[in-house]
PDB file of N, CA and C in Angstrom:
ATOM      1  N   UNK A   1     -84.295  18.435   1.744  1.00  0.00           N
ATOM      2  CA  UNK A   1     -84.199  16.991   1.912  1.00  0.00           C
ATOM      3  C   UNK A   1     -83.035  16.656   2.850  1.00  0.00           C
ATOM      4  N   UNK A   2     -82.951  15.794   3.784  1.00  0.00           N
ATOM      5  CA  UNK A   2     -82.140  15.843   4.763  1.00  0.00           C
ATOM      6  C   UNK A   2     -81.617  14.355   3.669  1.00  0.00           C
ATOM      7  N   UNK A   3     -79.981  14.188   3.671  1.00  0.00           N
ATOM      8  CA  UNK A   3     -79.589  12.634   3.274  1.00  0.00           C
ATOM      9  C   UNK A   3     -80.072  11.814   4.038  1.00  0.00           C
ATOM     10  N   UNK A   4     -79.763  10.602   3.250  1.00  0.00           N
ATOM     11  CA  UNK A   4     -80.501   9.070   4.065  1.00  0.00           C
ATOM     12  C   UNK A   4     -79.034   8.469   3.616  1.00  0.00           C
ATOM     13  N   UNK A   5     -78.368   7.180   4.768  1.00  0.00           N
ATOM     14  CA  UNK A   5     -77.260   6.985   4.563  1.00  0.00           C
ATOM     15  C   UNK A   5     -77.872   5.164   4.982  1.00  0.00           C
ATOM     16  N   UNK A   6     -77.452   4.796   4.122  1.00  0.00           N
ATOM     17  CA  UNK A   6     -77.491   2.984   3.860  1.00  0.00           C
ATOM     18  C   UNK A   6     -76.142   2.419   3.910  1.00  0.00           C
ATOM     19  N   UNK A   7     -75.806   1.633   4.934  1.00  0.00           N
ATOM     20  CA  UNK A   7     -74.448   0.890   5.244  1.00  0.00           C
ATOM     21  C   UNK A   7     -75.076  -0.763   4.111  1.00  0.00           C
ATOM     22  N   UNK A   8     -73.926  -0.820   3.690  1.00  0.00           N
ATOM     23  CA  UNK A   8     -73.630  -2.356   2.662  1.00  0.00           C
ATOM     24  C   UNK A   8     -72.575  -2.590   3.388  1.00  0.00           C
ATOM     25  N   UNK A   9     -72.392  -4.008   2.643  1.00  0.00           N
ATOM     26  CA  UNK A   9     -71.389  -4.968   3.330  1.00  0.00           C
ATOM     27  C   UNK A   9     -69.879  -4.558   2.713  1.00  0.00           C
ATOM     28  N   UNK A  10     -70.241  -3.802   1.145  1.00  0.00           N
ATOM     29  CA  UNK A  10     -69.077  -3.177   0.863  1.00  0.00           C
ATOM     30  C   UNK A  10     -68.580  -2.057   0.890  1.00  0.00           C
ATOM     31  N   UNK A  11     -69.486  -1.174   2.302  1.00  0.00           N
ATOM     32  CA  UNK A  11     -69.249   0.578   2.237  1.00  0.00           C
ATOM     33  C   UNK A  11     -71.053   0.997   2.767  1.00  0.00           C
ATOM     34  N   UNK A  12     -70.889   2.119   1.957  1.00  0.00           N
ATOM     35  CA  UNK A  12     -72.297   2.517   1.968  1.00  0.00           C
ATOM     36  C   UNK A  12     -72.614   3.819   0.878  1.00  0.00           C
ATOM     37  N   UNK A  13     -74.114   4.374   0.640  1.00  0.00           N
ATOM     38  CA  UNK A  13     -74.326   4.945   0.480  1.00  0.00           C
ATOM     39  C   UNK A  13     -75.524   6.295   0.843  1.00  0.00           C
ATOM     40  N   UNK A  14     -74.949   7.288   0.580  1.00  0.00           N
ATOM     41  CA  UNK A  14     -75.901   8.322   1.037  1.00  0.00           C
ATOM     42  C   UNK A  14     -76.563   9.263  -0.195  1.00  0.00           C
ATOM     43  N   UNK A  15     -78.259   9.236  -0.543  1.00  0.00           N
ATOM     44  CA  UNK A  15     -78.774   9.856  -0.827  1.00  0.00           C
ATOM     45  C   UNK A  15     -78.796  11.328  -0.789  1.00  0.00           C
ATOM     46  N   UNK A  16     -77.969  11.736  -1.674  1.00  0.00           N
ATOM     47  CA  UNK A  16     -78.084  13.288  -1.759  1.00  0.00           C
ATOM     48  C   UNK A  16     -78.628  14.175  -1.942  1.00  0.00           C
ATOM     49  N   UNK A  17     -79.372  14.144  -3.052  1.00  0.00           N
ATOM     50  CA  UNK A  17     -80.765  14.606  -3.830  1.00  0.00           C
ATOM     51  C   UNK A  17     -81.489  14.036  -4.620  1.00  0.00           C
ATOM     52  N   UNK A  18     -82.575  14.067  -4.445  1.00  0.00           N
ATOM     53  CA  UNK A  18     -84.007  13.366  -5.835  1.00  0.00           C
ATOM     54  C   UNK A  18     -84.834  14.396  -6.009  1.00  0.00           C
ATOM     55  N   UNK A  19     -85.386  14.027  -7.294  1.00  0.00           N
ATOM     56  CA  UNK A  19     -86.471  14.226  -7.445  1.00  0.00           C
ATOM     57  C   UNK A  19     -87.123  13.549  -9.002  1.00  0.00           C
ATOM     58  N   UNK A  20     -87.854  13.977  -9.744  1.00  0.00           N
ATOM     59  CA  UNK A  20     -88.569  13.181 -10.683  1.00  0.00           C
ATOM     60  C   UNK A  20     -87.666  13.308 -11.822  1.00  0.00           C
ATOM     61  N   UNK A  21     -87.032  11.937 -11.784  1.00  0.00           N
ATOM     62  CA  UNK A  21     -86.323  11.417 -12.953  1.00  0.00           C
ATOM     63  C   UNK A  21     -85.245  11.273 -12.557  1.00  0.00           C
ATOM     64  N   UNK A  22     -84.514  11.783 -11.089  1.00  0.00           N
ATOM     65  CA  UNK A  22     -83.272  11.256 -10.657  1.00  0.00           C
ATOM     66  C   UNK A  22     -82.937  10.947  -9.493  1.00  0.00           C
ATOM     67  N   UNK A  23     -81.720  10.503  -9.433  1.00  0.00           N
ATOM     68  CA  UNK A  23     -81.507  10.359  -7.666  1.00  0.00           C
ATOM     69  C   UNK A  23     -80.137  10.620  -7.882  1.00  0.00           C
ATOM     70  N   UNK A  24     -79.100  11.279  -6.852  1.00  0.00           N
ATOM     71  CA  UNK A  24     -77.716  11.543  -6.636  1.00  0.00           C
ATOM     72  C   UNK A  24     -77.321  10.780  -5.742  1.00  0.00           C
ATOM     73  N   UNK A  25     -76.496  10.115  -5.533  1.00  0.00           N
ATOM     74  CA  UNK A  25     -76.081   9.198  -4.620  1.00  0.00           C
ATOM     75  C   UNK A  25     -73.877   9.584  -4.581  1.00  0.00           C
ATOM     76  N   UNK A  26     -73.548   9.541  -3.170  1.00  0.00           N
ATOM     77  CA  UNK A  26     -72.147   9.567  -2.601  1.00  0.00           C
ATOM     78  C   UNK A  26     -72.049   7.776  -2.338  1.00  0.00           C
ATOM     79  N   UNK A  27     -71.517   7.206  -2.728  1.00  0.00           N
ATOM     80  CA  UNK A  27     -71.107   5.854  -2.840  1.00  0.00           C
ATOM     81  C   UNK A  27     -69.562   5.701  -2.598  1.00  0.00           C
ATOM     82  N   UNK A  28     -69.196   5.095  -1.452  1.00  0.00           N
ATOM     83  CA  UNK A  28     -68.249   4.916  -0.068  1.00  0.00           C
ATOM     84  C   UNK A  28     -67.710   3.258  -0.498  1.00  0.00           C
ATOM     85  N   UNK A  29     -67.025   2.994  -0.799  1.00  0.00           N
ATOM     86  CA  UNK A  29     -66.393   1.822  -1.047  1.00  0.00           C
ATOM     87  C   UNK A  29     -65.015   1.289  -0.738  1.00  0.00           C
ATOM     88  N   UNK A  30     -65.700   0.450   0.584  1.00  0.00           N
ATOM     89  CA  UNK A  30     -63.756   0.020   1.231  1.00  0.00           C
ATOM     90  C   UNK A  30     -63.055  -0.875   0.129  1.00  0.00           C
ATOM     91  N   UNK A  31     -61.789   0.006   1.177  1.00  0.00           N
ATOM     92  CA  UNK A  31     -60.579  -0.987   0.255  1.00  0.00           C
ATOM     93  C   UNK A  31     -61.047  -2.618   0.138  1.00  0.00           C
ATOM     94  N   UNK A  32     -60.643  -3.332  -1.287  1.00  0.00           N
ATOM     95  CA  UNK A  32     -60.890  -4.269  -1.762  1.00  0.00           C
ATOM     96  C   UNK A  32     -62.085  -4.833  -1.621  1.00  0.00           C
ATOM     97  N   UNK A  33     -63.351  -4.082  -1.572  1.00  0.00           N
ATOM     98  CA  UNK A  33     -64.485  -4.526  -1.812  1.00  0.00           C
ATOM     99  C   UNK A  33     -65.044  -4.415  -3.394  1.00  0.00           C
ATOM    100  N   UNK A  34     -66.497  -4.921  -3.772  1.00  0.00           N
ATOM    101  CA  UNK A  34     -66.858  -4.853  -4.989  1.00  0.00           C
ATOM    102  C   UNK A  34     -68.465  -4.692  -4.984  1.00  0.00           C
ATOM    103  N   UNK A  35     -69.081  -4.329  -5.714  1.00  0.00           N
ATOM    104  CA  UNK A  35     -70.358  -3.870  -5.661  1.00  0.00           C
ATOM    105  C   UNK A  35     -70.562  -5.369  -6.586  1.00  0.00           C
ATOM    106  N   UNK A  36     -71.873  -5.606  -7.066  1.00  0.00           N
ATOM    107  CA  UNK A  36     -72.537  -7.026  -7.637  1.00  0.00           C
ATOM    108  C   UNK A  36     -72.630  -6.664  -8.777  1.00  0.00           C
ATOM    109  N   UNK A  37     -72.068  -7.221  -9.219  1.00  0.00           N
ATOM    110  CA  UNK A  37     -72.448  -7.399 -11.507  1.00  0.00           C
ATOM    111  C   UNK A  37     -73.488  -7.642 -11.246  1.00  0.00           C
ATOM    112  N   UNK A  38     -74.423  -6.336 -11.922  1.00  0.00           N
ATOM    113  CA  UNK A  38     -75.441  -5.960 -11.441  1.00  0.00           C
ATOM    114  C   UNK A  38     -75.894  -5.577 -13.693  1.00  0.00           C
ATOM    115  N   UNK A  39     -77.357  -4.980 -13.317  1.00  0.00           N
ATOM    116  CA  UNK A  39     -78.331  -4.382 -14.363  1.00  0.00           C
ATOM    117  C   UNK A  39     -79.334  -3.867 -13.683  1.00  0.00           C
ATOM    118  N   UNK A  40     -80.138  -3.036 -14.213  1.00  0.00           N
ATOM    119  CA  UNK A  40     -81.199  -2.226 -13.818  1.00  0.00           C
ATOM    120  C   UNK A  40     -82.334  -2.016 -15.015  1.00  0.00           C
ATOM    121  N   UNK A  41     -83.555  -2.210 -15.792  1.00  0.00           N
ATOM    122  CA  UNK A  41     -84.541  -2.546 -16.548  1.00  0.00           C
ATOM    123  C   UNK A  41     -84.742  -0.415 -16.790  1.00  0.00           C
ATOM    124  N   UNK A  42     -84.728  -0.063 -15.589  1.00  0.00           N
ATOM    125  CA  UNK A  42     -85.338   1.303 -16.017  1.00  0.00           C
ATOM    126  C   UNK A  42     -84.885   2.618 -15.569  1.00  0.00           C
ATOM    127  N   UNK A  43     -83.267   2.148 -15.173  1.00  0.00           N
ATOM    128  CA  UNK A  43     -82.169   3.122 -15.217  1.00  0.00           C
ATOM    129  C   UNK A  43     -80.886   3.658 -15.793  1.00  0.00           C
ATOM    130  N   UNK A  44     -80.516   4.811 -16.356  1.00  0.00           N
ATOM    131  CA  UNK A  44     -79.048   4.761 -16.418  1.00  0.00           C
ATOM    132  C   UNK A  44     -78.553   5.383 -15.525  1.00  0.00           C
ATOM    133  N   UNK A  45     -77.148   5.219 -15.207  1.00  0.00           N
ATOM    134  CA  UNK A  45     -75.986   5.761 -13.833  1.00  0.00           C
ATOM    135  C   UNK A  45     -75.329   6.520 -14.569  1.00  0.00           C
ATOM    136  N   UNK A  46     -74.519   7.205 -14.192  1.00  0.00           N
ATOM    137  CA  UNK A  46     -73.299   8.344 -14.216  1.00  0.00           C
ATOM    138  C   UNK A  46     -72.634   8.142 -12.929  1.00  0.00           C
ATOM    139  N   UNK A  47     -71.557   7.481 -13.259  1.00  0.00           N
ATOM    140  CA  UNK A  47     -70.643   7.901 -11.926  1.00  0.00           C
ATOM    141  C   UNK A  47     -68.961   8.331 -12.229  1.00  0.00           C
ATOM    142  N   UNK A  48     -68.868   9.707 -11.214  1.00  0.00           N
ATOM    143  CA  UNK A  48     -67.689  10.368 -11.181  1.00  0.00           C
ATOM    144  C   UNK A  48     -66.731   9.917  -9.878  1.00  0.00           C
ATOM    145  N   UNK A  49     -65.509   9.695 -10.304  1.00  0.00           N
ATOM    146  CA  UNK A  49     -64.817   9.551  -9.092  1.00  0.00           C
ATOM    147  C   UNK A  49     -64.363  10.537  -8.495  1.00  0.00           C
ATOM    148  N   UNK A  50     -64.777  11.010  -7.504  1.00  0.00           N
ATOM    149  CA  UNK A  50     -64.070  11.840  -6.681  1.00  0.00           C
ATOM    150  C   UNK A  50     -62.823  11.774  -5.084  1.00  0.00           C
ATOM    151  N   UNK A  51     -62.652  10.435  -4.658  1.00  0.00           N
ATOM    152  CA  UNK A  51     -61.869  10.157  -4.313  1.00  0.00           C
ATOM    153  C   UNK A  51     -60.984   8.258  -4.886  1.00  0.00           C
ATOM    154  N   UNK A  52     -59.444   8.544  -4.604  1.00  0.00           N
ATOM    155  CA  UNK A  52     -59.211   7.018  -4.320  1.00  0.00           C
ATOM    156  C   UNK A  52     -59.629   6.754  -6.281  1.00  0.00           C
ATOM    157  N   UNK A  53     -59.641   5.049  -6.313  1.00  0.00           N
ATOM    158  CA  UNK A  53     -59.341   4.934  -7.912  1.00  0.00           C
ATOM    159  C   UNK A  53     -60.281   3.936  -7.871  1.00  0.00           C
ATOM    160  N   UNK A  54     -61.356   3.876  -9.164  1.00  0.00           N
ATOM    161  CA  UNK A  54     -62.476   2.734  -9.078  1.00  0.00           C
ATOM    162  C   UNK A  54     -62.001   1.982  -9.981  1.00  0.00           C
ATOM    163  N   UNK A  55     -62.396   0.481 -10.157  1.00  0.00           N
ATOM    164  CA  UNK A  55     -62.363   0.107 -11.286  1.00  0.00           C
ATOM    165  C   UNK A  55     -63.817  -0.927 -11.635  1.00  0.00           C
ATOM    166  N   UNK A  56     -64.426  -0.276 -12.476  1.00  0.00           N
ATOM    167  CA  UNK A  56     -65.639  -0.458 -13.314  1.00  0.00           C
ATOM    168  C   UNK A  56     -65.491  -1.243 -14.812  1.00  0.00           C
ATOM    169  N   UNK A  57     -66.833  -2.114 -14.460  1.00  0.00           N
ATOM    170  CA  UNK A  57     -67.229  -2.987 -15.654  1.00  0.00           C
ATOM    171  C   UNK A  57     -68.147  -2.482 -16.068  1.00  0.00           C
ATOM    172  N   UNK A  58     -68.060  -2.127 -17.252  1.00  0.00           N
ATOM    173  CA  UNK A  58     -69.470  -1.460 -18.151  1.00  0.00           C
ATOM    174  C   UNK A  58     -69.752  -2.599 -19.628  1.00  0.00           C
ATOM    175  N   UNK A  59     -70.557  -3.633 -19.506  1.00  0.00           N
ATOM    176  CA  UNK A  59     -70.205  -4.548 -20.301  1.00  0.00           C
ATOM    177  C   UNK A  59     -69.339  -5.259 -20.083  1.00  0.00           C
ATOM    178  N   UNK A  60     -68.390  -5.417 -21.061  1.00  0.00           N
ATOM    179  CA  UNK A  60     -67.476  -6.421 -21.244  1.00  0.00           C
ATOM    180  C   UNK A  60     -66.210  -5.741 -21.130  1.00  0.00           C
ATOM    181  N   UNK A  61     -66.256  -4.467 -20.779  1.00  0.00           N
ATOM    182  CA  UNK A  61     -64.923  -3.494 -20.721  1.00  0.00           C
ATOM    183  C   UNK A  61     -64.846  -2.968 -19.166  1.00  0.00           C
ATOM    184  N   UNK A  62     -63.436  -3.617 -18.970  1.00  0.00           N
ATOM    185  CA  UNK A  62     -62.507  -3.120 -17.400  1.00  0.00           C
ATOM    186  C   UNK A  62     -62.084  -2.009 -17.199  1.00  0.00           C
ATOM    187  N   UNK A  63     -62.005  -1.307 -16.993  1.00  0.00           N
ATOM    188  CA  UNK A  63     -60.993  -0.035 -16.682  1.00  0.00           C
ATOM    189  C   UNK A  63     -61.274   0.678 -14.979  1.00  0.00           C
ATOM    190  N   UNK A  64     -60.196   1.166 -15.531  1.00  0.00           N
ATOM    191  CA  UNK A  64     -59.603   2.073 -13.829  1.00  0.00           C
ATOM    192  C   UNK A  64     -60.209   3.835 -14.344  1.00  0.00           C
ATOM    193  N   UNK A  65     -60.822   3.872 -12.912  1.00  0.00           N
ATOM    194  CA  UNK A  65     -60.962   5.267 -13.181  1.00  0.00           C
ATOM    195  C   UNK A  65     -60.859   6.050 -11.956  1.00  0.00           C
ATOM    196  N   UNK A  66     -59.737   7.174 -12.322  1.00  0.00           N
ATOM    197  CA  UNK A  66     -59.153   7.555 -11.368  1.00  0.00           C
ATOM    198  C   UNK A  66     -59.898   9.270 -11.228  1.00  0.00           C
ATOM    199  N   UNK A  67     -59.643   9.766  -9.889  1.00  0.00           N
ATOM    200  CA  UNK A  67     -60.194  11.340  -9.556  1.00  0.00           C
ATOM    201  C   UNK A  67     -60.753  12.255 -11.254  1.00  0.00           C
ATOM    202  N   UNK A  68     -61.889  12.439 -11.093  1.00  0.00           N
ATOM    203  CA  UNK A  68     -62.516  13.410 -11.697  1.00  0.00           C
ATOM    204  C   UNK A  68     -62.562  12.536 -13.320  1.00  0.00           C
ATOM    205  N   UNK A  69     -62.564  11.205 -13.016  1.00  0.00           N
ATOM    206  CA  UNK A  69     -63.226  10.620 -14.168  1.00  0.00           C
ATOM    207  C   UNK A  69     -64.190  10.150 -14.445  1.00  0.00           C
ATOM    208  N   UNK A  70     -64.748   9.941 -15.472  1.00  0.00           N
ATOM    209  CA  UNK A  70     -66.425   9.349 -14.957  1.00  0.00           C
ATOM    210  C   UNK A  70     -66.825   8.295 -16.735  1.00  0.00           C
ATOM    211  N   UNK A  71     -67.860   7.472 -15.989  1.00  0.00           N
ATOM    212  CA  UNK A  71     -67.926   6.439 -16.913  1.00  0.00           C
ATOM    213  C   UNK A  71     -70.016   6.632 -16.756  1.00  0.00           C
ATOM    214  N   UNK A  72     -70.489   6.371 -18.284  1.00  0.00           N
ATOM    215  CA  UNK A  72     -72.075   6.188 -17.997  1.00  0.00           C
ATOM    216  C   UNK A  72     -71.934   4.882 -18.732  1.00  0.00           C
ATOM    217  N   UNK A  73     -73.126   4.245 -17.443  1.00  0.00           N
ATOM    218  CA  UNK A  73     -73.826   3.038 -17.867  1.00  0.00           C
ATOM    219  C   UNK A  73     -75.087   3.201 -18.311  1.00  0.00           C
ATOM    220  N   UNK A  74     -75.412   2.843 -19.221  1.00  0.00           N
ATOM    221  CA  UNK A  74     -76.901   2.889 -19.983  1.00  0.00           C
ATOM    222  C   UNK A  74     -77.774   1.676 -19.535  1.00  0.00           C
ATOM    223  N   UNK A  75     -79.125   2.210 -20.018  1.00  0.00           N
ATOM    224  CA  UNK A  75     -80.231   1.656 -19.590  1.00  0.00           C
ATOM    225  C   UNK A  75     -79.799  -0.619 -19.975  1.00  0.00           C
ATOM    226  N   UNK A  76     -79.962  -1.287 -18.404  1.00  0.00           N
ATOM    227  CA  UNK A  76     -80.110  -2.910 -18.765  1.00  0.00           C
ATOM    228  C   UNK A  76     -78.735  -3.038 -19.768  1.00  0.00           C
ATOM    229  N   UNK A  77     -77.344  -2.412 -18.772  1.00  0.00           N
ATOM    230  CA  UNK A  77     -76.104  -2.582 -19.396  1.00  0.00           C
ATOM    231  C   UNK A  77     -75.374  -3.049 -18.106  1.00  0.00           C
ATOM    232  N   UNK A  78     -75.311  -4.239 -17.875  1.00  0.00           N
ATOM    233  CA  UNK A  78     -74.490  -4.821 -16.779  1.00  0.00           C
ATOM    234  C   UNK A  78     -73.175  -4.715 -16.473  1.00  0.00           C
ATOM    235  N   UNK A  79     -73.199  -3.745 -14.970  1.00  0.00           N
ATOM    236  CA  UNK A  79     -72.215  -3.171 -14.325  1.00  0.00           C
ATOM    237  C   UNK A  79     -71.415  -3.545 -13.408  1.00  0.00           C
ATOM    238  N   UNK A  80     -70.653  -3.071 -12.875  1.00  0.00           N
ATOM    239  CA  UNK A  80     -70.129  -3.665 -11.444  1.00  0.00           C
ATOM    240  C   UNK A  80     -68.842  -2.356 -11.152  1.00  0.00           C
ATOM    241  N   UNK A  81     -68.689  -2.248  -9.644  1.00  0.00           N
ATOM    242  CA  UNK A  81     -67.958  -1.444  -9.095  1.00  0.00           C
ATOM    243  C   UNK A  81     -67.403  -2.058  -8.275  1.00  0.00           C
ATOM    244  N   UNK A  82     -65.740  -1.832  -8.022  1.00  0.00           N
ATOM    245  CA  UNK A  82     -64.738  -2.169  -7.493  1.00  0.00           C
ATOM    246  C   UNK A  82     -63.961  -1.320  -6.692  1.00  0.00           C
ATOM    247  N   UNK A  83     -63.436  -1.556  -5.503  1.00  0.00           N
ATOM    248  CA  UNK A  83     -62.221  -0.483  -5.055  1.00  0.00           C
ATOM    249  C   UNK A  83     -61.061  -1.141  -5.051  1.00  0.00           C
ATOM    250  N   UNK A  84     -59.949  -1.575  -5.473  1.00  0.00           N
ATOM    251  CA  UNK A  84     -59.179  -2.529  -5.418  1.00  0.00           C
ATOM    252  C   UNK A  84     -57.518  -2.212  -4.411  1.00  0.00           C
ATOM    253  N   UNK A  85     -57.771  -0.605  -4.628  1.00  0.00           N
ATOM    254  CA  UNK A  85     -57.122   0.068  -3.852  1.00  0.00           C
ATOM    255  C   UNK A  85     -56.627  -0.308  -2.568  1.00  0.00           C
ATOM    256  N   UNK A  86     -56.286   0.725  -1.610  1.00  0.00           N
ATOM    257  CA  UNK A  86     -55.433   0.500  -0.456  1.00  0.00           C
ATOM    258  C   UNK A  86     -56.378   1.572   0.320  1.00  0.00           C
ATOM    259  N   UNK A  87     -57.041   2.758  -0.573  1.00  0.00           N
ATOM    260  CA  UNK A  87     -57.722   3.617   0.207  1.00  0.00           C
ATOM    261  C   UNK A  87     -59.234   3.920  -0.289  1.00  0.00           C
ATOM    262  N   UNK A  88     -59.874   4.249   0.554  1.00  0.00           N
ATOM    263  CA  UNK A  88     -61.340   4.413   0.356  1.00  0.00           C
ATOM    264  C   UNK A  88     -61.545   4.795  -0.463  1.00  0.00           C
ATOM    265  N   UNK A  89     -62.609   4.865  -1.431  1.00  0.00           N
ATOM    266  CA  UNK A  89     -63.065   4.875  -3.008  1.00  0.00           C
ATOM    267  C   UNK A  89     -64.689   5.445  -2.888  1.00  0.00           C
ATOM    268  N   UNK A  90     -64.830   7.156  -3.543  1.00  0.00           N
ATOM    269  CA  UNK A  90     -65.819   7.732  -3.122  1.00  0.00           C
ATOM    270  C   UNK A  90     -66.154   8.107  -4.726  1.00  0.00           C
ATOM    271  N   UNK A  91     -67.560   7.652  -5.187  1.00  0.00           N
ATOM    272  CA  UNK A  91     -68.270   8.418  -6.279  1.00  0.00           C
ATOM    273  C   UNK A  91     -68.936   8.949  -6.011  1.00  0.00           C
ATOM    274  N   UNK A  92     -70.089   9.938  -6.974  1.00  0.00           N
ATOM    275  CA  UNK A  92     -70.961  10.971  -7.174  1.00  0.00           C
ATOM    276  C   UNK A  92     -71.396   9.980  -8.411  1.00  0.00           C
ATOM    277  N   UNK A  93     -72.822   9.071  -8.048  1.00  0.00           N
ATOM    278  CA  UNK A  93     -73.614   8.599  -8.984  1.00  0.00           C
ATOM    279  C   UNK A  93     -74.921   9.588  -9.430  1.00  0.00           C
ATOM    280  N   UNK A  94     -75.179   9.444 -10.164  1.00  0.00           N
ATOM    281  CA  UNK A  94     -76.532  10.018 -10.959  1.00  0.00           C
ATOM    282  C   UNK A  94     -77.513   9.104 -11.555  1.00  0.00           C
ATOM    283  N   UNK A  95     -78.740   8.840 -11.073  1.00  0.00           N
ATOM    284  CA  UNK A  95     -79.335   7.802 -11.873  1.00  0.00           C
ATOM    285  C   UNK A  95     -80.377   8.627 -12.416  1.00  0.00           C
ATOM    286  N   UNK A  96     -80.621   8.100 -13.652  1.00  0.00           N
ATOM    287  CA  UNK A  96     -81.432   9.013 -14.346  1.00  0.00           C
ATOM    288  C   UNK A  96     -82.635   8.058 -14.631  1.00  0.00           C
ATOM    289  N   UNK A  97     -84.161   8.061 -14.326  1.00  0.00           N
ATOM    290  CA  UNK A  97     -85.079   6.875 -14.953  1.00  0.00           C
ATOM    291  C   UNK A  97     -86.424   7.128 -14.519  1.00  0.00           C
ATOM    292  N   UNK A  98     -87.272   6.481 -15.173  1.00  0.00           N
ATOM    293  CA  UNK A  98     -88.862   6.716 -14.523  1.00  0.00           C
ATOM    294  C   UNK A  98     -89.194   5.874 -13.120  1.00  0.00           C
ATOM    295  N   UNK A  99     -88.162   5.364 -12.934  1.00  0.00           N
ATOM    296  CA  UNK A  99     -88.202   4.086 -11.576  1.00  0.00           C
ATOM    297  C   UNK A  99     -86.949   4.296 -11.193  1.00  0.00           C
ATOM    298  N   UNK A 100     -86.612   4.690  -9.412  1.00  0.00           N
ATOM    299  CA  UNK A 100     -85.287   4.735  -8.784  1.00  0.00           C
ATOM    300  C   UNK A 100     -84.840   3.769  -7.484  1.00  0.00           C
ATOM    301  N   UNK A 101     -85.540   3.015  -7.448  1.00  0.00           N
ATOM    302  CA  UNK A 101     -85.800   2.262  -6.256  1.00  0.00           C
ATOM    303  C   UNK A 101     -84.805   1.159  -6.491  1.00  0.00           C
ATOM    304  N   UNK A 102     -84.450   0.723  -5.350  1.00  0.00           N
ATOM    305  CA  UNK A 102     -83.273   0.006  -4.933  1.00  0.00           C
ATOM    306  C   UNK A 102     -84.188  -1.774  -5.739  1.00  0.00           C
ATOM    307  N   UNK A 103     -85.141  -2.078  -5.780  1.00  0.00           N
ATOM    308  CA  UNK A 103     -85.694  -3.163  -6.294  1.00  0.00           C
ATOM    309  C   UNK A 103     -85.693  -3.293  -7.734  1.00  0.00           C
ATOM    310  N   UNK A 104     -85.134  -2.033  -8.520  1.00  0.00           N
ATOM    311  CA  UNK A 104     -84.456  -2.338  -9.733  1.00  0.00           C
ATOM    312  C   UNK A 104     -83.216  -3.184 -10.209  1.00  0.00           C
ATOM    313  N   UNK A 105     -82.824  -3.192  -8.773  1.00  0.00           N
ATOM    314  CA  UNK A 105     -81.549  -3.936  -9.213  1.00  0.00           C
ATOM    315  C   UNK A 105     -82.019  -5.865  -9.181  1.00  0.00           C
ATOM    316  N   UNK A 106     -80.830  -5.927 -10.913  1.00  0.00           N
ATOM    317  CA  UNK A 106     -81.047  -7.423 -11.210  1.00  0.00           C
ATOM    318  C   UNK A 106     -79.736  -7.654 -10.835  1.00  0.00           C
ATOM    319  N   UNK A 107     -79.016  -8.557  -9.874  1.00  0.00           N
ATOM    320  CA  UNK A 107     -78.003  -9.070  -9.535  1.00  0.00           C
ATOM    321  C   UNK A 107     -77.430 -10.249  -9.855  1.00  0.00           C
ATOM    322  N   UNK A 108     -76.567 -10.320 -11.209  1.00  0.00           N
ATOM    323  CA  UNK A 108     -75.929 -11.409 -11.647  1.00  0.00           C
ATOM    324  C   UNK A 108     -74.756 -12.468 -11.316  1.00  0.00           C
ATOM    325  N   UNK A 109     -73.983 -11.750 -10.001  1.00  0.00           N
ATOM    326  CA  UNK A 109     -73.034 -12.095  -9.227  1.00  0.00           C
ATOM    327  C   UNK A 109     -72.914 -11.391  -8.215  1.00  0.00           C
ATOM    328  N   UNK A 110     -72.524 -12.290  -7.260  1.00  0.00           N
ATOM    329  CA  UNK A 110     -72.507 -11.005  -5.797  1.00  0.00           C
ATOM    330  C   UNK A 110     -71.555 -11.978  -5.176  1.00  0.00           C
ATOM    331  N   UNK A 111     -70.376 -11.153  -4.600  1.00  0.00           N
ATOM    332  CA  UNK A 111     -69.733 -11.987  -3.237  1.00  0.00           C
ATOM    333  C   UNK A 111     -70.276 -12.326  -2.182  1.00  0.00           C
ATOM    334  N   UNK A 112     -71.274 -11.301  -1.633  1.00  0.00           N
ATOM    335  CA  UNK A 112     -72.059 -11.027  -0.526  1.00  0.00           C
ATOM    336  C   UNK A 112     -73.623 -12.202  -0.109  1.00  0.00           C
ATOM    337  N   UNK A 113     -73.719 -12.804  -1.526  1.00  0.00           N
ATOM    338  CA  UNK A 113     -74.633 -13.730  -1.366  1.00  0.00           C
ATOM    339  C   UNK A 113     -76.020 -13.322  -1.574  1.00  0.00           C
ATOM    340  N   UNK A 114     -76.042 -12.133  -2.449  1.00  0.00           N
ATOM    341  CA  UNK A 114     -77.554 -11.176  -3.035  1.00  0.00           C
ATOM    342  C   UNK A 114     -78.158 -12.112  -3.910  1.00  0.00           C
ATOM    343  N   UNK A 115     -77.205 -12.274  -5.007  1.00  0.00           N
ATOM    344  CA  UNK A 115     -77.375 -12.499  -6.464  1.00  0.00           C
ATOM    345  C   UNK A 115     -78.479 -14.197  -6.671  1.00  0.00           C
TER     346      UNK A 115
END
């Protein structure tokens, strides 16, 4: 599988590997950007930080998560990703589900003007 790389308004991401039941995704997030308090009906995520420091909403709980930490969001558990940092902010997501397509996403807030 060769990656596929998708530029957003807050970074981008590149498709690493799929296949039936997952997708791996490298997720690139500039300084002081934020991904959309978001949900998904027929996915859960795993994401590890591997560079720089995220800070993630899983529910109703904030936290910072710094190199080689990782937080799972479960299935229609409203999320959101942050870099609040000074330097670029790189995860290793995992979505695990019978549906992986970017039209899962339900967008409850967006800076960007999605939602």
């Amino acid at each position: 599988m060769q990656p596929i790389t998708e530029n957003r308004p807050w970074g981008s991401y590149t498709i690493i590997d799929e296949g039936v039941g997952y997708k791996v995704k490298r997720i690139l997030v500039n300084s002081g950007h934020k991904l959309s308090l978001q949900y998904h009906h027929r996915r859960s995520e795993h994401w590890t930080v591997v560079q720089g420091e995220a800070t993630v909403t899983v529910g109703e709980v904030i936290k910072k998560l710094k190199i080689d930490e990782s937080v799972y969001i479960p299935l229609e558990e409203k999320h959101a990703l942050a870099n609040e940092g000074e330097e670029l902010m790189q995860l290793i997501e995992v979505q695990v589900g019978d549906y992986l397509e970017e039209d899962d996403i339900v967008r409850l807030e967006d800076r960007y003007g999605r939602a």
